[in-house]
Each structure stands twice: as C-alpha cells, then as structure tokens.
C-alpha atoms as a PDB file:
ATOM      1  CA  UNK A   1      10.390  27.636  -3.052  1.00  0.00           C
ATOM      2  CA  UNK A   2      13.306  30.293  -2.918  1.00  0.00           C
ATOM      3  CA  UNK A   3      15.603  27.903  -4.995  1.00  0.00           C
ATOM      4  CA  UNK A   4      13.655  27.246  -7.601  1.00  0.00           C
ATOM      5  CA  UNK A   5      12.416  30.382  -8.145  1.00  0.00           C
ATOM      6  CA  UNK A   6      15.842  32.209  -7.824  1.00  0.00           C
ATOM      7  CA  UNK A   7      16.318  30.155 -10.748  1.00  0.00           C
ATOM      8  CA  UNK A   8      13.715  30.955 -12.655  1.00  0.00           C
ATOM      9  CA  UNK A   9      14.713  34.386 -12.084  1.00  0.00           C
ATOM     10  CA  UNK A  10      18.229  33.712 -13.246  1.00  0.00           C
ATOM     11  CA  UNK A  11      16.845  32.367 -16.114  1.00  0.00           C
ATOM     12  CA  UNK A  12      14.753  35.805 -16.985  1.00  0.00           C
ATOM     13  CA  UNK A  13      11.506  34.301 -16.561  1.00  0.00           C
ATOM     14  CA  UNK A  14       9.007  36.712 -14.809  1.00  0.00           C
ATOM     15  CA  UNK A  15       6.668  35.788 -11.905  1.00  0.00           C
ATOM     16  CA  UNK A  16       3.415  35.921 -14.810  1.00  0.00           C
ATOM     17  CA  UNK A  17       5.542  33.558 -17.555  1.00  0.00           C
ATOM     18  CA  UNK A  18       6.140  31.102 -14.783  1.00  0.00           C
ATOM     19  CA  UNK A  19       2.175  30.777 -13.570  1.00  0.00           C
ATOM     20  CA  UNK A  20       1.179  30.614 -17.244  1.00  0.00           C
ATOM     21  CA  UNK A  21       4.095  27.943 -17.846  1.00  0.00           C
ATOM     22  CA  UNK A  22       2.649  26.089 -14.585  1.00  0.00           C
ATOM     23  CA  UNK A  23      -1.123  25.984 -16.309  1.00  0.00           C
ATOM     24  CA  UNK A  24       0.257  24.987 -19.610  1.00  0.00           C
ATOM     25  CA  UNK A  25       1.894  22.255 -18.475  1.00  0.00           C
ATOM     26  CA  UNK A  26      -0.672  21.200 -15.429  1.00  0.00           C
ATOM     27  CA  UNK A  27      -3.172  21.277 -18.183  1.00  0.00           C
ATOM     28  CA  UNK A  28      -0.995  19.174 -20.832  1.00  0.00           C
ATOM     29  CA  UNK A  29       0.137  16.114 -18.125  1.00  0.00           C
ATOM     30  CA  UNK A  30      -3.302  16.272 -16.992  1.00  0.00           C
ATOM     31  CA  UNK A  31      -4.750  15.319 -20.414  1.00  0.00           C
ATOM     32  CA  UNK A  32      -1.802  13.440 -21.805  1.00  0.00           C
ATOM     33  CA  UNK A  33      -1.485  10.736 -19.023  1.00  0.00           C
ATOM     34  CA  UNK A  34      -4.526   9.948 -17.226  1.00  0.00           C
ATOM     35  CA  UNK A  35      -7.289   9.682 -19.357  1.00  0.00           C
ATOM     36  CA  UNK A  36      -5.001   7.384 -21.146  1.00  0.00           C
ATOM     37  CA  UNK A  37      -4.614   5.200 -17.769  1.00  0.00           C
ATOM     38  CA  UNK A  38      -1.513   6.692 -16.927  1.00  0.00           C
ATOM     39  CA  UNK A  39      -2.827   7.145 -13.268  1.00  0.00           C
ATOM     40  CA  UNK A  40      -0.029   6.986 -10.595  1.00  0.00           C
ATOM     41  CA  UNK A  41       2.408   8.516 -14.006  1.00  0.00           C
ATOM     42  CA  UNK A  42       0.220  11.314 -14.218  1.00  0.00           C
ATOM     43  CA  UNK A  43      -0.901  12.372 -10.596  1.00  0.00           C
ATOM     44  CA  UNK A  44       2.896  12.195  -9.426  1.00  0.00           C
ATOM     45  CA  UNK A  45       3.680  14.584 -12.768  1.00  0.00           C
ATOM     46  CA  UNK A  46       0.400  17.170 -11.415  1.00  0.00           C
ATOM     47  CA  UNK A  47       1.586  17.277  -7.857  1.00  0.00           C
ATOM     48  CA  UNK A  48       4.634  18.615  -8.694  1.00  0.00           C
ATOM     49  CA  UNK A  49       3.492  21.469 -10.946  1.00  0.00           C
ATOM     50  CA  UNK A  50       0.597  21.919  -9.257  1.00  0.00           C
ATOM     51  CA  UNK A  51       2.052  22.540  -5.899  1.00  0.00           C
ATOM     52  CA  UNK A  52       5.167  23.872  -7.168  1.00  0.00           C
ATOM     53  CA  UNK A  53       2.732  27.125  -8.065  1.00  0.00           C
ATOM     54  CA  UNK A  54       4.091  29.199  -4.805  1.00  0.00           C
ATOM     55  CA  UNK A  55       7.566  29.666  -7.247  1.00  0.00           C
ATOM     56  CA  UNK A  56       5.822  32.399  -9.137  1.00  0.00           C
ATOM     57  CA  UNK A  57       4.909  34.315  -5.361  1.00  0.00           C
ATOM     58  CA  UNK A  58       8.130  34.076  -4.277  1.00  0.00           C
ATOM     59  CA  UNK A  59       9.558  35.208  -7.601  1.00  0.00           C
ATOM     60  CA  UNK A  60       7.666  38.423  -7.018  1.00  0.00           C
ATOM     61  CA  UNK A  61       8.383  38.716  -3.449  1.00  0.00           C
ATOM     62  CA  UNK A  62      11.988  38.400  -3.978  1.00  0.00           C
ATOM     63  CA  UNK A  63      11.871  40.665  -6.752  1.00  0.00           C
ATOM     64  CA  UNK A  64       9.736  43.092  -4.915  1.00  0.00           C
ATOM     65  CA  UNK A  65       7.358  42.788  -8.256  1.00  0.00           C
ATOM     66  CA  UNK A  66       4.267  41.574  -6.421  1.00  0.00           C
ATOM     67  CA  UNK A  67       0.846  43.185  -8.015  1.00  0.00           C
ATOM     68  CA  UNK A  68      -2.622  43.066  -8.138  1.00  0.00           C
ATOM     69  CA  UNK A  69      -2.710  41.157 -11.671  1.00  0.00           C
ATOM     70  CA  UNK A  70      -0.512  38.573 -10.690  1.00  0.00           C
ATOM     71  CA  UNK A  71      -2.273  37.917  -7.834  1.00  0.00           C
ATOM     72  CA  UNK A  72      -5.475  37.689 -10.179  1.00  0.00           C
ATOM     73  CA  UNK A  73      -3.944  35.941 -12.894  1.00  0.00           C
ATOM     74  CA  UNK A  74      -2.579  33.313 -10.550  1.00  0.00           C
ATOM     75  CA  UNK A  75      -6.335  32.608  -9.007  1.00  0.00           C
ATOM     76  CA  UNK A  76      -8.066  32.276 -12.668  1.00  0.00           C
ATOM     77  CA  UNK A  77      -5.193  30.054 -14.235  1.00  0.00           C
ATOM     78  CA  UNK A  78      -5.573  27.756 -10.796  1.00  0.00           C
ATOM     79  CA  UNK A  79      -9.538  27.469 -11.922  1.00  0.00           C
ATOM     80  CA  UNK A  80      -8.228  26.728 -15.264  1.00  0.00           C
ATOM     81  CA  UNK A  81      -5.838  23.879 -13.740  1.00  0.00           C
ATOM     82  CA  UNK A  82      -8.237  22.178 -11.501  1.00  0.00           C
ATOM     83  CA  UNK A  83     -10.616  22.122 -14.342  1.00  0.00           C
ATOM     84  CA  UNK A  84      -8.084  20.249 -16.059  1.00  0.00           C
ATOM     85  CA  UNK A  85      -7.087  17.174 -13.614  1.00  0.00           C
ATOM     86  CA  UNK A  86     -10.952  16.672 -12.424  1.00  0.00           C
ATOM     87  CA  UNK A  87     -11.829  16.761 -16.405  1.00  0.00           C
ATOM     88  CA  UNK A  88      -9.160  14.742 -16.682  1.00  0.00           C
ATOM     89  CA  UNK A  89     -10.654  11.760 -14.290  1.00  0.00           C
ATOM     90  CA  UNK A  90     -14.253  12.398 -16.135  1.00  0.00           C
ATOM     91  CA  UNK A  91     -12.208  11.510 -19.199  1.00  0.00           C
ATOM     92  CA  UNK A  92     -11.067   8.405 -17.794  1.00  0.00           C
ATOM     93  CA  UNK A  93     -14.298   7.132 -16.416  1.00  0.00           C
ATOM     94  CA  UNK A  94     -15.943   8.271 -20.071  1.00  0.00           C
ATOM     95  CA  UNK A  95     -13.503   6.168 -21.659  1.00  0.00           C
ATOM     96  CA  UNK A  96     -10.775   3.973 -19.912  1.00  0.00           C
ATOM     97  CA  UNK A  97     -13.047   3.238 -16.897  1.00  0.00           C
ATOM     98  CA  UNK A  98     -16.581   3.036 -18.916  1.00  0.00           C
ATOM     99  CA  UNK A  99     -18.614   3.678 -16.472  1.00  0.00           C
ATOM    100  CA  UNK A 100     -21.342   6.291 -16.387  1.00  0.00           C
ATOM    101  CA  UNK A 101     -22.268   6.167 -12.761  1.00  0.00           C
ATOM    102  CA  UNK A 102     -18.456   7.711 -12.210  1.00  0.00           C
ATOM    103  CA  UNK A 103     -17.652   9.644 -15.155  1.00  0.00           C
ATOM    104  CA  UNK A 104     -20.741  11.137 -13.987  1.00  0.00           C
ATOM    105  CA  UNK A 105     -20.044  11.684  -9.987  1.00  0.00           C
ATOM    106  CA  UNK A 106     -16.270  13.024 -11.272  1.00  0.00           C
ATOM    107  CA  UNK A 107     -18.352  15.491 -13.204  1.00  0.00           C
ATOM    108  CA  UNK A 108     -20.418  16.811 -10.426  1.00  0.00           C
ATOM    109  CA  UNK A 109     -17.030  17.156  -8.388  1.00  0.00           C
ATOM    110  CA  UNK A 110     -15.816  19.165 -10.444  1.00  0.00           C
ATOM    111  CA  UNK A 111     -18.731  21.275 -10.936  1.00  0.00           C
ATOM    112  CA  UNK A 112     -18.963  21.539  -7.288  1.00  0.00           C
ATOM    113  CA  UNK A 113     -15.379  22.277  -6.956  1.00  0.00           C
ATOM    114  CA  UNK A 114     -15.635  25.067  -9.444  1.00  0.00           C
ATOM    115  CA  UNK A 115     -18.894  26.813  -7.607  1.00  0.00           C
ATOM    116  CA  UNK A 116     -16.918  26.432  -4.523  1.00  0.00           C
ATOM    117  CA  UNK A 117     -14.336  28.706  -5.362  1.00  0.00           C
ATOM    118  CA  UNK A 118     -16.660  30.733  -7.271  1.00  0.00           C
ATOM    119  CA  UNK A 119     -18.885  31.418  -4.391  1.00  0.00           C
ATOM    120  CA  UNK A 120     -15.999  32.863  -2.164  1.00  0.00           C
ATOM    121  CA  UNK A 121     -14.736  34.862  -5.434  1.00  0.00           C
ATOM    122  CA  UNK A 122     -18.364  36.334  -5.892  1.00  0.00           C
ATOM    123  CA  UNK A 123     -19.128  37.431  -2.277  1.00  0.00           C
ATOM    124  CA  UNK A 124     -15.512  38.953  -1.553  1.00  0.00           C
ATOM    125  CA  UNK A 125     -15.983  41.056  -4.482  1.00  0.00           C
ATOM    126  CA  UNK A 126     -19.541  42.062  -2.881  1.00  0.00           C
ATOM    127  CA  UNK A 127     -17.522  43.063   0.393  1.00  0.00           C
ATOM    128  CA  UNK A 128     -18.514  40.001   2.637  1.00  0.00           C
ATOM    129  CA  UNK A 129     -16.437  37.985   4.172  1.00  0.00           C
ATOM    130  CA  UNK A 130     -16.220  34.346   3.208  1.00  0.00           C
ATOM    131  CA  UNK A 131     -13.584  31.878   4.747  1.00  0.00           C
ATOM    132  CA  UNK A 132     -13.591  28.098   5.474  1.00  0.00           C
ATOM    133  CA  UNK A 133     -15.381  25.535   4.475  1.00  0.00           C
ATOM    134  CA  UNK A 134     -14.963  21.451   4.287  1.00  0.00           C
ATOM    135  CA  UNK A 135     -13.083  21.214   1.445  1.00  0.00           C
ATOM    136  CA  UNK A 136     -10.965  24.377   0.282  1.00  0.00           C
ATOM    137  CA  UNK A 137      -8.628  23.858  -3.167  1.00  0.00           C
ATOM    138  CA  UNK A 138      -5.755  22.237  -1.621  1.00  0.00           C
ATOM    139  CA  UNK A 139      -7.837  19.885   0.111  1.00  0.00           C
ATOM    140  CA  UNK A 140      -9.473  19.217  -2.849  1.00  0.00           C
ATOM    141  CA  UNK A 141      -6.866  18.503  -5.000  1.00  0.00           C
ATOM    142  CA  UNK A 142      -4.567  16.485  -2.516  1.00  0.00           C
ATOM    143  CA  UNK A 143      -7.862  13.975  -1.864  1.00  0.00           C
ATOM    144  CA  UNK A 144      -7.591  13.536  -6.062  1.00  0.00           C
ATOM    145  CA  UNK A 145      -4.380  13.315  -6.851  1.00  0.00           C
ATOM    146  CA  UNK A 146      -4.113  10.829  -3.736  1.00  0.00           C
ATOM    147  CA  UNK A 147      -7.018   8.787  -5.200  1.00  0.00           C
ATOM    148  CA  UNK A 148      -5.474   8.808  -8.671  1.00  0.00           C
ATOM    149  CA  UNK A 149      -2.234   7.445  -7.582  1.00  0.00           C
ATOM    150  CA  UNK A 150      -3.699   4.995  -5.774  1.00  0.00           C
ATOM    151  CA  UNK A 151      -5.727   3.540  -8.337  1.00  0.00           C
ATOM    152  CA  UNK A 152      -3.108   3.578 -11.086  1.00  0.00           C
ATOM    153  CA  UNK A 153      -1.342   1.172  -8.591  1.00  0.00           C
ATOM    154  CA  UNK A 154      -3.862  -1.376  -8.826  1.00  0.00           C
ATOM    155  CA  UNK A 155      -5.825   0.514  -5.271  1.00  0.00           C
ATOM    156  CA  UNK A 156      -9.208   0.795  -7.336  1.00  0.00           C
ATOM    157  CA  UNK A 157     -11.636   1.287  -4.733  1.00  0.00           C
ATOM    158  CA  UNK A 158      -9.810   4.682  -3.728  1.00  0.00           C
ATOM    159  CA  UNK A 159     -10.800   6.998  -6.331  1.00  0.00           C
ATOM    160  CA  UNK A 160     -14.185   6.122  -6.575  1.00  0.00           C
ATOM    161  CA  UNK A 161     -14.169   6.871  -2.444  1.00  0.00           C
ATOM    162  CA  UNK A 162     -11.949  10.457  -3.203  1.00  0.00           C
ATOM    163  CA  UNK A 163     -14.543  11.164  -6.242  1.00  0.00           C
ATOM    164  CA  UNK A 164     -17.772  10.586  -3.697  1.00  0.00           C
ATOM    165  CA  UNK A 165     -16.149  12.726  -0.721  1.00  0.00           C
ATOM    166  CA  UNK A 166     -15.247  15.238  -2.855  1.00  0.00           C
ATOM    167  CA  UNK A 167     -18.283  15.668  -4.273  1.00  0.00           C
ATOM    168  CA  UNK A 168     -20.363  15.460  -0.814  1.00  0.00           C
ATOM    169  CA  UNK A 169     -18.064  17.794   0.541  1.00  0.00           C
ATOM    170  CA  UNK A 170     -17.768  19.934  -1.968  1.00  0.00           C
ATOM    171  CA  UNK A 171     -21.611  20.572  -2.025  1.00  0.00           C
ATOM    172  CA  UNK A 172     -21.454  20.831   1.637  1.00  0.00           C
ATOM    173  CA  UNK A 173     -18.636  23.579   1.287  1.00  0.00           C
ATOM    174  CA  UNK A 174     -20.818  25.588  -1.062  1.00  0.00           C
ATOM    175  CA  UNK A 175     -23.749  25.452   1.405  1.00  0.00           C
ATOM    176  CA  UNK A 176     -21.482  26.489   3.873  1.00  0.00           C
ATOM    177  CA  UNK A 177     -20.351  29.472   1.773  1.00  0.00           C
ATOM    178  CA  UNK A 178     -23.673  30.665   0.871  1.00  0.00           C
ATOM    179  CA  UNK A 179     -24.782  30.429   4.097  1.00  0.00           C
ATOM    180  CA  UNK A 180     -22.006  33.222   5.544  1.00  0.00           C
ATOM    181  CA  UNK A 181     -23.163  35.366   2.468  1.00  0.00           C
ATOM    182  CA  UNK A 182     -26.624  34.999   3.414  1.00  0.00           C
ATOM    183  CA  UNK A 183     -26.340  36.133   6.771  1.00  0.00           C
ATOM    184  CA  UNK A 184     -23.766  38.923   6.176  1.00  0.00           C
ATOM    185  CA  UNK A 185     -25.846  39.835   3.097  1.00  0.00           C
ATOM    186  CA  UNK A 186     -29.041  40.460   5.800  1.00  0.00           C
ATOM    187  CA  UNK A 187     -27.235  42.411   8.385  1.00  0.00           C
ATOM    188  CA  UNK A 188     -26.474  44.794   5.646  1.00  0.00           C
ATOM    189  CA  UNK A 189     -30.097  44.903   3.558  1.00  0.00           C
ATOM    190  CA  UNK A 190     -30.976  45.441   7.087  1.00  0.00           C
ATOM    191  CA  UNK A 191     -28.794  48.722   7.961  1.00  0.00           C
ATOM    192  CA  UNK A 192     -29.731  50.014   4.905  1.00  0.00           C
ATOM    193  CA  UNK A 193     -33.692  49.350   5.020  1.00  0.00           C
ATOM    194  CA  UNK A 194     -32.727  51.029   8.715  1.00  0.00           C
ATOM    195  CA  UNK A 195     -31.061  53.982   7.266  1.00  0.00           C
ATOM    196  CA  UNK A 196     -33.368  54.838   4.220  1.00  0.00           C
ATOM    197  CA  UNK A 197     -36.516  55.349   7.049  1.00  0.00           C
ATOM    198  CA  UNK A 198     -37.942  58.878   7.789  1.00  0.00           C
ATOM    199  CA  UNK A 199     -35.580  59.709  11.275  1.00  0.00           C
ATOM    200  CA  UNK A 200     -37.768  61.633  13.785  1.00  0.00           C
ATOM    201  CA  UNK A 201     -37.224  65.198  14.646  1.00  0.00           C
ATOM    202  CA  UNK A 202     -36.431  66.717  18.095  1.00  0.00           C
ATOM    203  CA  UNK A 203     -39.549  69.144  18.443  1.00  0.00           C
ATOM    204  CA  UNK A 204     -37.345  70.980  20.381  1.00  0.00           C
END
C-alpha cells in the first residue's frame, strides 16, 4: 500500500478524503454494474477499491496523522460499503435474477452481516471483549465478491452457495458474539451484585 498512498499524498489528498473517495466509489460500481448483470465487471471493479482501503492507514502512518476519527470514520464508511455490494446482489435477484427465494436470502445476509459487526461494535464500547467468529468482514466480502464473479461468468450455482453460507455463518457469527458478551457481561453483574452486599465487620 506504501505506493499508492505516497501518491495520494503527493497528490494532497488526506488520509479522511481518500476513505470517503473509497465509499463513494465502492458504493457507485456497486450499484452501477451488478444489479444491471454486470457481475464478474463489477466484483473485479469492488475488489479493488474495497481492498485497496488500507491506502488511507498507511497515508496516516506515513504522515504520522493517525487519529481517533479516522480510525472511526474508516469503520462506519466500511458498514456503509458492505451495505452497498450485498444491496447490490438483493438488487439483482429483485430484478435481473427474479427470484424471491434469493433476493430474499441476499437480504438476510446482509442483515446478518450488518448485526455482526454491530454486535462486536456494541460490546467493545461496553468494555468486553469480543473477537472471532466464523465469518469476520473480510471473510465475508471475499466469499461475495468470489460468488459474484463467478456467476457473471456463466458459474451460476456459486452465488446462490456464497449467499446461503454467508448467511448461515453469519447468524452463527452473531451467536457466537453474543455468546462472549453474555458470559463476560455475568462475571461482571456478578462482581458488582458481590460488591454492593453488606461486608461483615471484624468484632474485634
């Protein structure tokens, strides 16, 4: 990434322009190509901006301009983008593909998708720790992008497979997520039910 983003600085873009460019145009390809059919077009187009998101990190790192925001703006606007490529596939399904059964499975992926990341955002900010899973974001969005590509050259079975998976898995993820928040979240209720109790006195 330290090419690319030594050009970006050259070219007076900061770290923040670049993530926001990234979205934009993540979000635009997204909606553009492959709810029009445009599969293998458009998942090739994604992957590059998609994964190319690191440029704005090192941008900051070799600028020594790293902060809290931009570590917080980059998280929301990657919500924002994966929103974009599963909405994307619902689109396709809803219209291209006509079929409800899918457009309908590619919309629970992405709602499971979105709770997944949501569920490790939530009980971070409650101070517990919450790591793993099945499918984390990269995994997530490799499996789609792979599926998409696939299809749009003439592999249809693939997507429909990716779109099932990632919907099992994602589900499974969130269970998985909960369930570390659960069990942290009872060890503390616990200490503190423990520490609000009358302490005895030394009669001494």
């Amino acid at each position: 990434m330290t090419p690319p983003a030594r050009l970006m600085l050259a070219l007076k873009l900061t770290p923040n322009t670049v993530t926001w460019l990234g979205t934009i145009i993540t979000v635009a390809v997204a909606m553009v190509f492959i709810p029009r059919g445009m599969l293998w077009q458009g998942a090739l187009l994604v992957a590059v901006f998609m994964f190319s998101d690191g440029i704005d990190g090192q941008m900051a790192r070799l600028t020594g301009r790293s902060s809290s925001f931009g570590a917080f703006l980059d998280s929301s606007l990657d919500r924002i983008g994966d929103g974009a490529v599963f909405g994307a596939v619902v689109l396709y399904y809803a219209a291209g593909g006509d079929s409800v059964v899918w457009t309908a499975i590619a919309l629970g992926a992405l709602l499971m998708g979105q709770v997944t990341s949501y569920v490790k955002a939530r009980g971070e900010s409650l101070g517990f720790s919450v790591v793993g899973g099945l499918a984390a974001r990269a995994d997530r969005l490799m499996i789609l992008l792979f599926g998409v590509f696939l299809t749009g050259l003439g592999i249809s079975w693939v997507l429909p497979v990716a779109l099932c998976w990632l919907f099992v898995a994602s589900s499974i993820t969130v269970a998985q997520r909960m369930l570390q928040v659960y069990r942290q979240a009872e060890i503390a209720d616990a200490s503190t039910r423990q520490a609000a109790l009358p302490q005895p006195h030394d009669g001494s």
